[in-house]
C-alpha atoms as a PDB file:
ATOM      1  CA  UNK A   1      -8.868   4.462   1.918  1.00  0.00           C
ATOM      2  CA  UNK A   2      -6.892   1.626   0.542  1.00  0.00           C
ATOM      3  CA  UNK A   3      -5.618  -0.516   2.895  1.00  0.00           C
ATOM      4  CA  UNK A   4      -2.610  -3.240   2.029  1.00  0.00           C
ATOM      5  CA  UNK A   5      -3.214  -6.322   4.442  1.00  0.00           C
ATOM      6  CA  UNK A   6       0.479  -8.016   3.821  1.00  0.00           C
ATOM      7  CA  UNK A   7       2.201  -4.217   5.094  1.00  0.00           C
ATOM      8  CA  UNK A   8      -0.776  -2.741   6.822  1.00  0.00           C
ATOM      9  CA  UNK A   9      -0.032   0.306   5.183  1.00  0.00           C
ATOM     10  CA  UNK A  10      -3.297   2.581   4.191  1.00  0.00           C
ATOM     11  CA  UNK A  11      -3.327   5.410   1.762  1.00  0.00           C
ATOM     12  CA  UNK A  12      -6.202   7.925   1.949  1.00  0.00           C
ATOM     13  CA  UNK A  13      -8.179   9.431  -1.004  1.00  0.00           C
ATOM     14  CA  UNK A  14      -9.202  12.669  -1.321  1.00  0.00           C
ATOM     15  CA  UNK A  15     -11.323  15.103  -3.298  1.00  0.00           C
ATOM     16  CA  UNK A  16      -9.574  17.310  -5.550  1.00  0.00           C
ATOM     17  CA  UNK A  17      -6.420  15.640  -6.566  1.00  0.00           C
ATOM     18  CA  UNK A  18      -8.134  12.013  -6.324  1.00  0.00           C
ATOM     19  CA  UNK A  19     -11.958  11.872  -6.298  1.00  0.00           C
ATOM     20  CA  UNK A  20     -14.280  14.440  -7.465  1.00  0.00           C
ATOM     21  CA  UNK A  21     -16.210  14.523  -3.736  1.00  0.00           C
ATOM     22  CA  UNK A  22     -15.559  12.900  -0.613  1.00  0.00           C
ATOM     23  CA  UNK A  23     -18.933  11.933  -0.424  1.00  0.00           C
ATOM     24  CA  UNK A  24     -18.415   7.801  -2.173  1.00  0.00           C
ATOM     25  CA  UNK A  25     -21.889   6.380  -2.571  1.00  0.00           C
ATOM     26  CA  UNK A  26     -20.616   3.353  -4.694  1.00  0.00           C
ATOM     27  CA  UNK A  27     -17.801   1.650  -6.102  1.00  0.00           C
ATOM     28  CA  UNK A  28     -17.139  -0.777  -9.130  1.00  0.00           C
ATOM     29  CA  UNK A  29     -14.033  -2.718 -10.133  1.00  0.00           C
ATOM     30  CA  UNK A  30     -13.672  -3.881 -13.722  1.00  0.00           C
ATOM     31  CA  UNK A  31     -11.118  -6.454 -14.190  1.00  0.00           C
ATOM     32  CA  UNK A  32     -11.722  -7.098 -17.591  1.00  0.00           C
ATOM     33  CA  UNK A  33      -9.569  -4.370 -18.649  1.00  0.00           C
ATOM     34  CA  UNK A  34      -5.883  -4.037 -18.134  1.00  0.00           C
ATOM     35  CA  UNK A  35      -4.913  -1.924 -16.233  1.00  0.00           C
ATOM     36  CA  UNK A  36      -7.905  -3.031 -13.576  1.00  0.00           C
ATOM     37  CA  UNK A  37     -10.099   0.226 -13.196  1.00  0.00           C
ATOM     38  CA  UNK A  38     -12.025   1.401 -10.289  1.00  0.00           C
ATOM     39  CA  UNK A  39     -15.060   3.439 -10.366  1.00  0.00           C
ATOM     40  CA  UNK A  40     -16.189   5.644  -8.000  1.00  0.00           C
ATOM     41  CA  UNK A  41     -19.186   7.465  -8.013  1.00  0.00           C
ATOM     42  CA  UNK A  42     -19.399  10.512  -5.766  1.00  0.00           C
ATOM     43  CA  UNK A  43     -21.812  13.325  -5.025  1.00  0.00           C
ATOM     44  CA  UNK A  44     -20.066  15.449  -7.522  1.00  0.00           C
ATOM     45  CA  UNK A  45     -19.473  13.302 -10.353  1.00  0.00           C
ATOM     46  CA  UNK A  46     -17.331   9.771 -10.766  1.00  0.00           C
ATOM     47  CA  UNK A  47     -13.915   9.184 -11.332  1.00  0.00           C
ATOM     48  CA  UNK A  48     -11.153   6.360 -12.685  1.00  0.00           C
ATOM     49  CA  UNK A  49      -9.171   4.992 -11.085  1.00  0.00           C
ATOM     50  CA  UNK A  50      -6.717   2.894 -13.091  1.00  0.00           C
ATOM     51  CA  UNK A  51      -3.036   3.638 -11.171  1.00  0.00           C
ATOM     52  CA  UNK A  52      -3.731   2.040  -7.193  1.00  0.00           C
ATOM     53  CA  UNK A  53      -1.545   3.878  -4.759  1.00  0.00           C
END
């Protein structure tokens, strides 16, 4: 979930459109590229994230 503290809005992940599990056993952010990327890694494989919703 990704949660916006100046709106308090929160946007939910899920697996199959976002994430390749549900199952998130860590997470990386890489600001040294442009867009920033997240990395998940997940039971069934990891994913990009490089758009934030």
């Amino acid at each position: 979930m990704f949660w916006n503290p100046q709106t308090g809005a929160r946007t939910s992940l899920r697996a199959g459109a976002d994430l390749p599990d549900d199952h998130v056993y860590r997470l990386k952010l890489d600001r040294m590229v442009d867009p920033p990327t997240l990395y998940v890694a997940t039971y069934a494989g990891a994913a990009a994230l490089r758009r934030m919703p």
